[in-house]
C-alpha atoms as a PDB file:
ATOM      1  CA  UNK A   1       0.000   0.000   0.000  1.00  0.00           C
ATOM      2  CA  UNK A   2       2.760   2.625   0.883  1.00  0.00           C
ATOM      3  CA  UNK A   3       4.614   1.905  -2.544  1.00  0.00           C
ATOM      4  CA  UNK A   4       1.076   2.406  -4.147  1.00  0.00           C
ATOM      5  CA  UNK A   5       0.870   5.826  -2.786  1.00  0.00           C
ATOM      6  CA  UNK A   6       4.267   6.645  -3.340  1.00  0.00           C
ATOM      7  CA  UNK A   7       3.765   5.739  -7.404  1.00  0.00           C
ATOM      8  CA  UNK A   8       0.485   7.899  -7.054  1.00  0.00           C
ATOM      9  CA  UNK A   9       2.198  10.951  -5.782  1.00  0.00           C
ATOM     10  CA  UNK A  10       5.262  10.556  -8.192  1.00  0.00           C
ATOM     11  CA  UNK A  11       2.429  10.174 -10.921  1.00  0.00           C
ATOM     12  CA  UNK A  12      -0.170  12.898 -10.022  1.00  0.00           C
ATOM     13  CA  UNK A  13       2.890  15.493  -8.779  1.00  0.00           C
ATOM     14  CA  UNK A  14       4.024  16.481 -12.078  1.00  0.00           C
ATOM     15  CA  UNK A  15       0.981  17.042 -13.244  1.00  0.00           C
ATOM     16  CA  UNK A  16       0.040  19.230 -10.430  1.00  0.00           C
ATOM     17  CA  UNK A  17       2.962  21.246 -11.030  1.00  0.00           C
ATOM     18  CA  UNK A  18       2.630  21.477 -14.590  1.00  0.00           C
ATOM     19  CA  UNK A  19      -1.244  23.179 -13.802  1.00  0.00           C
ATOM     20  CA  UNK A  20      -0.465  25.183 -11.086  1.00  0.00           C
ATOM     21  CA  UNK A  21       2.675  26.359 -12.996  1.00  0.00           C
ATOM     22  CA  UNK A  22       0.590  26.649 -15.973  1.00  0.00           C
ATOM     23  CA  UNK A  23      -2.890  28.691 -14.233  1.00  0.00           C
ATOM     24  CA  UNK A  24       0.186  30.635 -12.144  1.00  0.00           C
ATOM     25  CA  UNK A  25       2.020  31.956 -15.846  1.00  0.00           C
ATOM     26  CA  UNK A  26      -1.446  32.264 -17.701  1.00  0.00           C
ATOM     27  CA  UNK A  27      -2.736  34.069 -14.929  1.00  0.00           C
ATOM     28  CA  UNK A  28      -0.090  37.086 -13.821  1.00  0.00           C
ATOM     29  CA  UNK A  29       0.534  37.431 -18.021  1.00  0.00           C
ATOM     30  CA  UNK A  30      -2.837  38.222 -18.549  1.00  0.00           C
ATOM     31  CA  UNK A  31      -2.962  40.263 -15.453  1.00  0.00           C
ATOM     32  CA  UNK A  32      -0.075  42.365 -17.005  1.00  0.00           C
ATOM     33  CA  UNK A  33      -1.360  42.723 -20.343  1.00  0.00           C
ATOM     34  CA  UNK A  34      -2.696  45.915 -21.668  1.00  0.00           C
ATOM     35  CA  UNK A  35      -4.788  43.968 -24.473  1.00  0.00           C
ATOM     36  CA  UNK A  36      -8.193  44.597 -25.060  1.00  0.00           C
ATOM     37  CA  UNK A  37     -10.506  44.609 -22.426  1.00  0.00           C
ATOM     38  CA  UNK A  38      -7.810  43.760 -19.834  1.00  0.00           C
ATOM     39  CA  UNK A  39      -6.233  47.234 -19.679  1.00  0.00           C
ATOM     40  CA  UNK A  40      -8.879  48.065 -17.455  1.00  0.00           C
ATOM     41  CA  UNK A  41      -9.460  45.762 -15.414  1.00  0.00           C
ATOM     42  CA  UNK A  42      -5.664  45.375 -14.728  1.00  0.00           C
ATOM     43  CA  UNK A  43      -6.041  49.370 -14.117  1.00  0.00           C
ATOM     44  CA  UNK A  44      -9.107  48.671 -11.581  1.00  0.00           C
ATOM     45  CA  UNK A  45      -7.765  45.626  -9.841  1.00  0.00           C
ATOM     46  CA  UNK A  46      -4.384  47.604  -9.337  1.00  0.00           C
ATOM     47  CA  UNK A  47      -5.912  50.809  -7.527  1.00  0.00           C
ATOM     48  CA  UNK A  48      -5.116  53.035 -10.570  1.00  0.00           C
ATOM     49  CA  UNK A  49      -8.162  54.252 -11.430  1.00  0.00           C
ATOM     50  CA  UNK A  50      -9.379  56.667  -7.945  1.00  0.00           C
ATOM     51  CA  UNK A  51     -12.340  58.590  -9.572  1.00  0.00           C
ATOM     52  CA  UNK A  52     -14.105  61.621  -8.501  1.00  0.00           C
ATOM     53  CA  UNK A  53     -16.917  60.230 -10.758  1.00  0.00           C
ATOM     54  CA  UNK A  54     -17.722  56.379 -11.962  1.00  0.00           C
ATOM     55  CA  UNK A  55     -19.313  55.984 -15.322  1.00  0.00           C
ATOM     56  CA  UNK A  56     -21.269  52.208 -14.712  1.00  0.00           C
ATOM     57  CA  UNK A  57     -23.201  50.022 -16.823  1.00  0.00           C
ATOM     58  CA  UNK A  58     -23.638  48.115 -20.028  1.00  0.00           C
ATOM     59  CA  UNK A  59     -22.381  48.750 -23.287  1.00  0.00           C
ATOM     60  CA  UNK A  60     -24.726  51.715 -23.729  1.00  0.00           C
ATOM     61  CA  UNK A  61     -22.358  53.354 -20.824  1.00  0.00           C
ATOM     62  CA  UNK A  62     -19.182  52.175 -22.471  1.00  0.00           C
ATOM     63  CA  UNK A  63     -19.675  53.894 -26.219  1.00  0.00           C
ATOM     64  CA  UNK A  64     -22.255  57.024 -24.834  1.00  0.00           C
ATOM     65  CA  UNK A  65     -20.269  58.631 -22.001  1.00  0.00           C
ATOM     66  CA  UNK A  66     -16.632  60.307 -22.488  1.00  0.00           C
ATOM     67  CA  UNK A  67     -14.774  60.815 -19.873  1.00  0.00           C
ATOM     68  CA  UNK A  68     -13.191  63.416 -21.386  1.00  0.00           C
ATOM     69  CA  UNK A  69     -16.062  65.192 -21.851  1.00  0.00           C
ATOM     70  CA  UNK A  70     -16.858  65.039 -18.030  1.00  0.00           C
ATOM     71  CA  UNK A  71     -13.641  65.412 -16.960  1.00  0.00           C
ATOM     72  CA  UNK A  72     -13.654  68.824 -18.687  1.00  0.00           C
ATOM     73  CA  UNK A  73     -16.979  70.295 -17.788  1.00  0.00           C
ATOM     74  CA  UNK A  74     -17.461  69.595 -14.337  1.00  0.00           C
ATOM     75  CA  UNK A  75     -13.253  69.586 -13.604  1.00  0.00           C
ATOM     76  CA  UNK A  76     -13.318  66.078 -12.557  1.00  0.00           C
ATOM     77  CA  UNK A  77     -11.539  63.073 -12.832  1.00  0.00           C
ATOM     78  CA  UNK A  78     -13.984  60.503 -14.288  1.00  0.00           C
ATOM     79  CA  UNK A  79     -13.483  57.300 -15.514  1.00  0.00           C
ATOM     80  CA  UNK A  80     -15.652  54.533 -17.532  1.00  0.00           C
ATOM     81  CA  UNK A  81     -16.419  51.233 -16.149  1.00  0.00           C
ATOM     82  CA  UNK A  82     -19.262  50.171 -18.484  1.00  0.00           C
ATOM     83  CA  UNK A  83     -18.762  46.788 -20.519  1.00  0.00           C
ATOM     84  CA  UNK A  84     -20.375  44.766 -22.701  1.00  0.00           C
ATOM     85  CA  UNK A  85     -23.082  43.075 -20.754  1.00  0.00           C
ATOM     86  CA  UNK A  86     -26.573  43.824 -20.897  1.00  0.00           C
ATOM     87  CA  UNK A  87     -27.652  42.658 -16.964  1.00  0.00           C
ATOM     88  CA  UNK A  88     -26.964  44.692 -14.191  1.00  0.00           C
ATOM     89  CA  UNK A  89     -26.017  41.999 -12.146  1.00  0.00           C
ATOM     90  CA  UNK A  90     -22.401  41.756 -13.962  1.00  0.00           C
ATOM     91  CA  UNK A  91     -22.314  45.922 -13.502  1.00  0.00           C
ATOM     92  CA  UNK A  92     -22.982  45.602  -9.690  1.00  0.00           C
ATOM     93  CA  UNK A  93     -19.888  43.250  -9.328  1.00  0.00           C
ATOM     94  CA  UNK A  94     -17.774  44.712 -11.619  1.00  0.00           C
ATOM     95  CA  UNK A  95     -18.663  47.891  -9.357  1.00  0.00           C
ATOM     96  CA  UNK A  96     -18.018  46.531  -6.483  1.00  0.00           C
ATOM     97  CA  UNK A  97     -14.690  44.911  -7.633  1.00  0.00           C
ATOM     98  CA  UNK A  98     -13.958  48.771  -8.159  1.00  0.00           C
ATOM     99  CA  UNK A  99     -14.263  50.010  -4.325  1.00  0.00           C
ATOM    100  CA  UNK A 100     -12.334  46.762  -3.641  1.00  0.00           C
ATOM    101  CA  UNK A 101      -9.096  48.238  -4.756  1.00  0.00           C
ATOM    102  CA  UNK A 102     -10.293  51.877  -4.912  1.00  0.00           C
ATOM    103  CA  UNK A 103     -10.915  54.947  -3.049  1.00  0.00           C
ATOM    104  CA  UNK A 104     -15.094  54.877  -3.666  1.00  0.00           C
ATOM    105  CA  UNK A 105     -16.031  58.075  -6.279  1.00  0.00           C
ATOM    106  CA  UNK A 106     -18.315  60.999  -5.005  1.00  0.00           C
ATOM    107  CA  UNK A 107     -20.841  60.233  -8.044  1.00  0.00           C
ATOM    108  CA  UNK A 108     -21.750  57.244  -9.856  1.00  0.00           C
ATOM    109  CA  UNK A 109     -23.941  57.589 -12.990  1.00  0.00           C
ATOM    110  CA  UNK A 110     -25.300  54.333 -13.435  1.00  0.00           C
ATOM    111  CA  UNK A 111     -26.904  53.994 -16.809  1.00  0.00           C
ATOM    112  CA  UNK A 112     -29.663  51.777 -17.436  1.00  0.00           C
ATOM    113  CA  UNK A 113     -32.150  50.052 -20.497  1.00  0.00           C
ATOM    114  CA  UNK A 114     -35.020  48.303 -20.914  1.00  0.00           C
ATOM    115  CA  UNK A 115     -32.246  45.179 -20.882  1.00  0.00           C
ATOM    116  CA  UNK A 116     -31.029  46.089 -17.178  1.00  0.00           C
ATOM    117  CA  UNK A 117     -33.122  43.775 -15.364  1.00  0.00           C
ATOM    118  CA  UNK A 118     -33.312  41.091 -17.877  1.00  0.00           C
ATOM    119  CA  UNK A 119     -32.781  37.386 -16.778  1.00  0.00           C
ATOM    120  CA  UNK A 120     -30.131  35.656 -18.095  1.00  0.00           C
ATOM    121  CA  UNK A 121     -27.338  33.282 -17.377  1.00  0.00           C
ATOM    122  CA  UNK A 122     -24.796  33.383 -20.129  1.00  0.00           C
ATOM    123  CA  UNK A 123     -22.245  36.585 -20.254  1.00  0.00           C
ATOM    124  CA  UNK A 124     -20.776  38.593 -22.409  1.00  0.00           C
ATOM    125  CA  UNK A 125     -16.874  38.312 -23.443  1.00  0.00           C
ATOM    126  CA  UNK A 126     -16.391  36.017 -20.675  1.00  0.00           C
ATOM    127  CA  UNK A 127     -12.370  35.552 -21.426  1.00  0.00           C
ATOM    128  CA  UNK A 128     -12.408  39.212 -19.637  1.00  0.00           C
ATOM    129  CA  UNK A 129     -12.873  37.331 -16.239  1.00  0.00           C
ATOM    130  CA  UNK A 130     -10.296  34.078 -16.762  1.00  0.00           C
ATOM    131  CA  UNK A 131      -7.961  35.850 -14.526  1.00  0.00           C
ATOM    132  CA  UNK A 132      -9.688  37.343 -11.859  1.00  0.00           C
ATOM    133  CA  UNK A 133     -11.697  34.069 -11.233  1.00  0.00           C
ATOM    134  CA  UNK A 134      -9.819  34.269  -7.107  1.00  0.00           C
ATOM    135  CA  UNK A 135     -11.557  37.512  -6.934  1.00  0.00           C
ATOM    136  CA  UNK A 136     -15.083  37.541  -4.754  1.00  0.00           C
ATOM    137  CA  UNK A 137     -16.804  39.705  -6.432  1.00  0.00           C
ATOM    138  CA  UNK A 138     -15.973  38.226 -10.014  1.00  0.00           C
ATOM    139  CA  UNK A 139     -16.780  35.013  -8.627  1.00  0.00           C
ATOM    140  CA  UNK A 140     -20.525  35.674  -7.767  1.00  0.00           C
ATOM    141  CA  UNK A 141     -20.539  37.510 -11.100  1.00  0.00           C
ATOM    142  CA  UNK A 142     -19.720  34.069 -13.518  1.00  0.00           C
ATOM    143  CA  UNK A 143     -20.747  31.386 -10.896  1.00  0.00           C
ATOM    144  CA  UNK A 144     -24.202  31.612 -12.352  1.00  0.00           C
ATOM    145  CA  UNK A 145     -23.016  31.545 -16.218  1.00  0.00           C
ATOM    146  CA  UNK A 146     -23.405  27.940 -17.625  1.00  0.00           C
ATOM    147  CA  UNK A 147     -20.079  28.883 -19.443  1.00  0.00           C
ATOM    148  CA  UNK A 148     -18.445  27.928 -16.422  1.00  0.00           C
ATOM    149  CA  UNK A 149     -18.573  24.334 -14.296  1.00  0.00           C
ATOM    150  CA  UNK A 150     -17.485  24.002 -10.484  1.00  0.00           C
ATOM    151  CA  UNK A 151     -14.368  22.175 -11.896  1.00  0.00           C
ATOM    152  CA  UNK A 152     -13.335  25.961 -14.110  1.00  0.00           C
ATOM    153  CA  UNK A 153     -13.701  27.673 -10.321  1.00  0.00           C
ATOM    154  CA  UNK A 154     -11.898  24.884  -7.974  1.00  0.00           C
ATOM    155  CA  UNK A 155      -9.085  23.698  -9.992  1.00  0.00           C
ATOM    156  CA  UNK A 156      -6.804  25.244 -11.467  1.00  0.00           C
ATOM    157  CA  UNK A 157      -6.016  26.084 -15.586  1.00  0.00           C
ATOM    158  CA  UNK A 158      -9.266  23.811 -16.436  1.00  0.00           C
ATOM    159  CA  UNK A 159     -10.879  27.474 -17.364  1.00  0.00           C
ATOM    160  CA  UNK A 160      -8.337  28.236 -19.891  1.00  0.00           C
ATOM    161  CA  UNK A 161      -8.878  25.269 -21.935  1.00  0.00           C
ATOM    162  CA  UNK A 162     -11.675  26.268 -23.928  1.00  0.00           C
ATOM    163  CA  UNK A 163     -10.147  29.593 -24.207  1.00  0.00           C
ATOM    164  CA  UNK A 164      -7.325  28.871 -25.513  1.00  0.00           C
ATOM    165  CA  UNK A 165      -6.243  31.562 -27.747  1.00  0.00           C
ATOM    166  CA  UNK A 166      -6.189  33.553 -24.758  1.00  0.00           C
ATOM    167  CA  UNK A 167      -4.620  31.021 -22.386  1.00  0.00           C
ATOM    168  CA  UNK A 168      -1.865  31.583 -25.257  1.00  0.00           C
ATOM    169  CA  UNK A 169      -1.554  35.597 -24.720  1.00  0.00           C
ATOM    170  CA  UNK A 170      -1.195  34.772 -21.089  1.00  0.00           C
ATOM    171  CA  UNK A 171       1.940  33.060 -21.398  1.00  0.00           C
ATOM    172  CA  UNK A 172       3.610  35.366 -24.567  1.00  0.00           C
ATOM    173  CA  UNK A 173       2.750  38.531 -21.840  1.00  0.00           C
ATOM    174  CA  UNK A 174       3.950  36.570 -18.989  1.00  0.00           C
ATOM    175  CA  UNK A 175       7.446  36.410 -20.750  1.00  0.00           C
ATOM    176  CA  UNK A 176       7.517  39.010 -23.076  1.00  0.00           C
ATOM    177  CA  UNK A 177       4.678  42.012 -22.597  1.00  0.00           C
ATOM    178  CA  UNK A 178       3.891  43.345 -25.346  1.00  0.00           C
ATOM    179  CA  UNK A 179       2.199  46.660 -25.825  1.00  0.00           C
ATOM    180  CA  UNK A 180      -1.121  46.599 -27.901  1.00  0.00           C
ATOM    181  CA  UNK A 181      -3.229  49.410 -29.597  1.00  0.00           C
ATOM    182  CA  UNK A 182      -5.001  51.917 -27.204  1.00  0.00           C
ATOM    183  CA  UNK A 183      -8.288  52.256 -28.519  1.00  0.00           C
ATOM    184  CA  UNK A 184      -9.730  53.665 -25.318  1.00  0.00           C
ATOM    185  CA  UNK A 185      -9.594  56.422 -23.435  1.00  0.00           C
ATOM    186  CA  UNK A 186     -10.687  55.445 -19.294  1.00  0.00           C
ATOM    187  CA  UNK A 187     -12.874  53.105 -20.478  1.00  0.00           C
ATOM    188  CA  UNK A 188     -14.815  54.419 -23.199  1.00  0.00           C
ATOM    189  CA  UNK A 189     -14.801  53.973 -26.769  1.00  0.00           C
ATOM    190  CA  UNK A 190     -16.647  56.115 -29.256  1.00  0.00           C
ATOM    191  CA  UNK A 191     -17.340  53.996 -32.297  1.00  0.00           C
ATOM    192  CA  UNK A 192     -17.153  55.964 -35.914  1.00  0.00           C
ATOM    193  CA  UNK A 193     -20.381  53.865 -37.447  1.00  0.00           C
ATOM    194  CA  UNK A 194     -23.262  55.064 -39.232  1.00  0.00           C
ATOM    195  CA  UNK A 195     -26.632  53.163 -39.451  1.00  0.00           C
ATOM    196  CA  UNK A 196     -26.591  49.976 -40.033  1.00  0.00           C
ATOM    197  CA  UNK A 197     -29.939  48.078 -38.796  1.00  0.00           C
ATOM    198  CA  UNK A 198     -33.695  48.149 -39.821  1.00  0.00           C
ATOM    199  CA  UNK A 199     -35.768  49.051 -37.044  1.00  0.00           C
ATOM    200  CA  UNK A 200     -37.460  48.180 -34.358  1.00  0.00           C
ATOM    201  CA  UNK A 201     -35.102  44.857 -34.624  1.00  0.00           C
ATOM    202  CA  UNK A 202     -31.426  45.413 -33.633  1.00  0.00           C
ATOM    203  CA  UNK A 203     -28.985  43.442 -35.572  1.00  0.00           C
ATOM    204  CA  UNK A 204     -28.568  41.771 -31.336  1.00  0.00           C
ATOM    205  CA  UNK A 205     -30.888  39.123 -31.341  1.00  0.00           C
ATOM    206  CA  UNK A 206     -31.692  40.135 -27.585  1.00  0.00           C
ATOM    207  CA  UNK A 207     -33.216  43.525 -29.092  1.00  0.00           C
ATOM    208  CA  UNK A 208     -35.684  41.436 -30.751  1.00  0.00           C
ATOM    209  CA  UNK A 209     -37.510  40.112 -27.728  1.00  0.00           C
ATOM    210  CA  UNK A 210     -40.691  41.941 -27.259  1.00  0.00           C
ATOM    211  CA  UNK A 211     -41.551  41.043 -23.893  1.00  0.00           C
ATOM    212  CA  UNK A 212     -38.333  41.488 -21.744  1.00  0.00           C
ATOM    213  CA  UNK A 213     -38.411  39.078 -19.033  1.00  0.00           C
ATOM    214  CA  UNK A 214     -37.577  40.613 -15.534  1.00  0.00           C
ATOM    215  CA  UNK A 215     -34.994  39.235 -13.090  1.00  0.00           C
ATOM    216  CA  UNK A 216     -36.701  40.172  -9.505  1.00  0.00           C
ATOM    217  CA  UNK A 217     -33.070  39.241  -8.167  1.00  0.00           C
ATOM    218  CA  UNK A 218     -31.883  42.003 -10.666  1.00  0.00           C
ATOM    219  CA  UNK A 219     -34.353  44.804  -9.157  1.00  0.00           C
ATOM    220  CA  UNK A 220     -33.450  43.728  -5.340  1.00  0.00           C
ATOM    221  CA  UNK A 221     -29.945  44.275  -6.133  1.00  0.00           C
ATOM    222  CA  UNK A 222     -30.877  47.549  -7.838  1.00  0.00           C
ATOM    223  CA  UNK A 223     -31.830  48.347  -4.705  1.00  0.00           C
ATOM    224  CA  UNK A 224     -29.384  47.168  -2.662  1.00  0.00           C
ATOM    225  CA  UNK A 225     -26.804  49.473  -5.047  1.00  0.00           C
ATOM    226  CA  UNK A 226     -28.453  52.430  -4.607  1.00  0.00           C
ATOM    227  CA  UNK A 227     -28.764  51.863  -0.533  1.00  0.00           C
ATOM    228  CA  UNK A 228     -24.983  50.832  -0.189  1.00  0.00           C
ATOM    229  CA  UNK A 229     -24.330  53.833  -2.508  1.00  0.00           C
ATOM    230  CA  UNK A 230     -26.630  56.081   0.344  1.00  0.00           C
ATOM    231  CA  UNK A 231     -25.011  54.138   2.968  1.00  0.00           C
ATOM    232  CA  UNK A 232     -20.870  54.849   1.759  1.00  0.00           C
ATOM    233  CA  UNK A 233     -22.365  58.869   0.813  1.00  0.00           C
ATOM    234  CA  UNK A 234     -21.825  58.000  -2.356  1.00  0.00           C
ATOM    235  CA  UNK A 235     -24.125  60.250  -5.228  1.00  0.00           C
ATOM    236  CA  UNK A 236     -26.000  58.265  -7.779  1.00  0.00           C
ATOM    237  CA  UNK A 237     -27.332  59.581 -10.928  1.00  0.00           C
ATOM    238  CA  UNK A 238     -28.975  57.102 -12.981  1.00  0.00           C
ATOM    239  CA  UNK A 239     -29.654  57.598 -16.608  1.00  0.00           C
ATOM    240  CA  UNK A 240     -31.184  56.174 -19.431  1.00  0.00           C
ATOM    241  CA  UNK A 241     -29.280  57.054 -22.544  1.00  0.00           C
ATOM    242  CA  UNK A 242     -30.722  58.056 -25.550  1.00  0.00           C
ATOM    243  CA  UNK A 243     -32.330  55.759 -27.638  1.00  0.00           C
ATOM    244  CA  UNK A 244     -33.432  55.631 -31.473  1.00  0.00           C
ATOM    245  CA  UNK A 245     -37.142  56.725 -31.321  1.00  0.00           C
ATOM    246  CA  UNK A 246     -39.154  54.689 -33.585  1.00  0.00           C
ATOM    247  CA  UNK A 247     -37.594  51.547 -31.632  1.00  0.00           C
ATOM    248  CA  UNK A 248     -38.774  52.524 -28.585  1.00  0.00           C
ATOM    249  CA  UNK A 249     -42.462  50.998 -29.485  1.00  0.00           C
ATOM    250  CA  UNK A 250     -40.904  47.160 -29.729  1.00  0.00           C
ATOM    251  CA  UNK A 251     -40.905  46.069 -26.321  1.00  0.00           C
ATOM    252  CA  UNK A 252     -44.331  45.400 -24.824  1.00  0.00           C
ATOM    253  CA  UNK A 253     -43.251  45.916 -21.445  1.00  0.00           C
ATOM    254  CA  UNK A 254     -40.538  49.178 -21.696  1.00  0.00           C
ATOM    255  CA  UNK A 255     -43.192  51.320 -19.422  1.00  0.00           C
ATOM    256  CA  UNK A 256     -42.830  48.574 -16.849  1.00  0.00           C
ATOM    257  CA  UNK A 257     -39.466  48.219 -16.953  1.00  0.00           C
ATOM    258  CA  UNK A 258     -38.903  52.456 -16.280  1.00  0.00           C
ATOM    259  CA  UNK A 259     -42.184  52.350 -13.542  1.00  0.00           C
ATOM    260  CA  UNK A 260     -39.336  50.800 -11.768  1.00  0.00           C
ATOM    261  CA  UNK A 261     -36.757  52.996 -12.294  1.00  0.00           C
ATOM    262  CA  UNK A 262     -38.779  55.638 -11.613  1.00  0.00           C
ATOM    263  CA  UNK A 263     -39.854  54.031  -7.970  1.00  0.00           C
ATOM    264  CA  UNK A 264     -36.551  53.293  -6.695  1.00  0.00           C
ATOM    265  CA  UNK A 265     -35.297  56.845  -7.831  1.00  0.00           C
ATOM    266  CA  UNK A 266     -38.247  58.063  -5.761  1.00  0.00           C
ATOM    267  CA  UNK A 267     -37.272  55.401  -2.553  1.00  0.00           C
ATOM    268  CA  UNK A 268     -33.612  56.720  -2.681  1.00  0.00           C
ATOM    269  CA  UNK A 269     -34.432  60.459  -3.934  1.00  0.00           C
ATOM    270  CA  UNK A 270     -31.696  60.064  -6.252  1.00  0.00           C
ATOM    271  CA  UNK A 271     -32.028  61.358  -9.618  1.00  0.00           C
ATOM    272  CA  UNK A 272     -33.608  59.736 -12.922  1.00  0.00           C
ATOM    273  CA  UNK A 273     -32.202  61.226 -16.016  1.00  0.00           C
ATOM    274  CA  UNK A 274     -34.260  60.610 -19.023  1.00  0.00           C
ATOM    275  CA  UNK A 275     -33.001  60.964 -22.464  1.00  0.00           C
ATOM    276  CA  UNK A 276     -35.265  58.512 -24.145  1.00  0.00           C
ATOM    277  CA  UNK A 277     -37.690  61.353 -25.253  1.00  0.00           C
ATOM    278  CA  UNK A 278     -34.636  63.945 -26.018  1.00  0.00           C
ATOM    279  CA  UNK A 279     -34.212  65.785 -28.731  1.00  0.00           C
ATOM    280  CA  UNK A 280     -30.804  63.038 -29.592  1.00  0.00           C
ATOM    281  CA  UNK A 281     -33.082  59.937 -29.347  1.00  0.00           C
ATOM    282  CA  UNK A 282     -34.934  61.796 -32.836  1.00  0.00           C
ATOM    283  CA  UNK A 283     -31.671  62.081 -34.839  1.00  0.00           C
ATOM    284  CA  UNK A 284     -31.197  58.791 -36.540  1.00  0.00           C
ATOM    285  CA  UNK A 285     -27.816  59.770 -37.979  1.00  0.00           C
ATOM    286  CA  UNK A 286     -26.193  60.354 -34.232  1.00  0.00           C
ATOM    287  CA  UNK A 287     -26.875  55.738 -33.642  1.00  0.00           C
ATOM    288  CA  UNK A 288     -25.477  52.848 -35.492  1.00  0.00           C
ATOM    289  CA  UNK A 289     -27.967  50.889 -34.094  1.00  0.00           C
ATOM    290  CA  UNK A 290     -31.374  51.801 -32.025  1.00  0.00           C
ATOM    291  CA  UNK A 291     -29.417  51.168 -28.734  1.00  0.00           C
ATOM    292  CA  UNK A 292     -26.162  52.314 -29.416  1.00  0.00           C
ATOM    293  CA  UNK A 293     -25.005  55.808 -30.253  1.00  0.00           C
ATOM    294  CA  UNK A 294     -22.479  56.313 -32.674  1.00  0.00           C
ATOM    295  CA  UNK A 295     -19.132  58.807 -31.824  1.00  0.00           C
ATOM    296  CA  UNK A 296     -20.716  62.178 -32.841  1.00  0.00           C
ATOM    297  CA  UNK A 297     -23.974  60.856 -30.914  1.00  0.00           C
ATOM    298  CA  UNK A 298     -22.172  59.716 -27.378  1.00  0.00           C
ATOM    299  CA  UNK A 299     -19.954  63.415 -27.410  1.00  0.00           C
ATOM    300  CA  UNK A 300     -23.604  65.552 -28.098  1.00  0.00           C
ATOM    301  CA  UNK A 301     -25.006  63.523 -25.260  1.00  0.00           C
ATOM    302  CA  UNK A 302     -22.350  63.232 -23.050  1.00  0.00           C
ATOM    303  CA  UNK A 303     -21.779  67.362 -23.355  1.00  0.00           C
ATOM    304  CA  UNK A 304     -25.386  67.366 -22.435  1.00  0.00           C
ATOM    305  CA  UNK A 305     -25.213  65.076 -19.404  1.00  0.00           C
ATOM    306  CA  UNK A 306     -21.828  66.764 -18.135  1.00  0.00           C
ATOM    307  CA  UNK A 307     -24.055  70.158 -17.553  1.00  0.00           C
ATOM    308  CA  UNK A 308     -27.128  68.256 -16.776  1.00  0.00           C
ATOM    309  CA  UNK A 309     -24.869  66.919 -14.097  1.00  0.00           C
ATOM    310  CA  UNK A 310     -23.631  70.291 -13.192  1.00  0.00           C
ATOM    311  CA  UNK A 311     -26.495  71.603 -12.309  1.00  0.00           C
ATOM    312  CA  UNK A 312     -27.560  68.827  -9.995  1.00  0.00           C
ATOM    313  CA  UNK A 313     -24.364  69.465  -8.281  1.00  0.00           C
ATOM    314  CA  UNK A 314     -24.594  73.006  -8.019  1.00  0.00           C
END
């Protein structure tokens, strides 16, 4: 029996080497790599970011608001945490990995869309998370995803075998980082597109739904944001961007969906800025798609929310 478990060890040790050597390289390369969406979450999990003003949300937060913009109006330093994910369940945790390893901002603006408290358990981009899987807060973000077993959270490289392009960029950064095109600035990125979709449908096959199902876990932690934002003296502004007007009409249940918003604005007498009806959400040529403005669209609005935002402040 003791020679038995001697020739197990000697058999199973080199392999545990070889994958905790291998999730140990993968893992600090990626977490040194300015590529793609990793330059800022390397720049959040690092403390480097240190706000005066937080930008959160989906994808509609990530292409609408400059932070130059803000940063120049109000004399601020903002910066842009909004991603590509449509549920506000991965923005609450990517949030909260923030004030992990930041000083929390005075002001959040939290955007939101009629896809904010959608149900949902697959994510978006989910390489952006491979190396940050340790992390609590990313953790309760993927654990729900069925793009992830118990096996990618408990042992170690598993996760970066179906991801192996980028299980490759790990280890080439690791030993030799590289530096990649910036084509950010704090988190935002203003796309140069011009119309390209027939409305109401969106060339997203989520923007085609036309009753939106609503996650009831998604408004309770809604909730709980804006109370822990209360709580820390933190000051939320949520917003709903603008949005192409003669999509608007497609989802049965949009009126529901901002009856909400409106009520928990009204519980936390925080402020619910509106630019579904504006003036921007008429001009067809300032979107790409009916959700997503296009460069010239996100600096119009975001000159318009910097004062809005000035104002509230004053």
């Amino acid at each position: 029996m003791k020679r038995l478990i001697i020739r197990l060890i000697l058999f199973f040790l080199p392999l545990a080497l070889l994958f905790l050597g291998g999730e140990y390289i993968i893992t600090q390369g990626l977490q040194k790599s300015n590529y793609n969406f990793y330059k800022e979450w390397n720049e959040i999990t690092k403390g480097k970011v240190n706000a005066d003003v937080i930008i959160n949300g989906s994808s509609r937060a990530w292409v609408h608001v400059s932070p130059k913009i803000l940063d120049s109006v109000l004399k601020v330093n903002a910066y842009n945490l909004g991603f590509n994910d449509l549920e506000f369940r991965a923005q609450y945790h990517k949030f909260q990995e923030y004030l992990m390893y930041n000083a929390p901002p005075k002001i959040v603006v939290q955007t939101l869309d009629v896809f904010s408290l959608k149900s949902r358990d697959y994510l978006f981009d989910p390489a952006q998370y491979l190396p940050f899987f340790t992390h609590p807060s990313v953790r309760k973000c993927t654990q729900h995803s069925s793009l992830f077993s118990k096996v990618d959270f408990y042992l170690p490289l598993i996760r970066y075998f179906k991801y192996r392009s980028i299980a490759k960029l790990g280890v080439k950064e690791f030993f030799s980082p590289s530096t990649h095109p910036n084509t950010r600035y704090k988190g935002y990125k203003g796309l140069d597109r011009t119309w390209t979709t027939k409305v109401p449908q969106d060339t997203n096959m989520f923007h085609q739904e036309k009753v939106i199902p609503i996650a009831k876990y998604n408004i309770q932690l809604l909730d709980r944001f804006l109370k822990e934002c209360q709580q820390q003296k933190i000051k939320v502004v949520l917003v709903y961007p603008p949005e192409f007007i003669d999509g608007q009409s497609h989802h049965i249940n949009r009126r529901e969906v901002m009856k909400i918003y409106q009520s928990l604005a009204k519980k936390y007498k925080v402020k619910l800025l509106d630019y579904s009806q504006d003036e921007i959400s008429h001009q067809k040529q300032l979107f790409y798609n009916v959700q997503h403005l296009n460069r010239k669209g996100a600096e119009t609005f975001s000159k318009k929310l910097a004062l809005d935002i000035q104002k509230l402040i004053n």
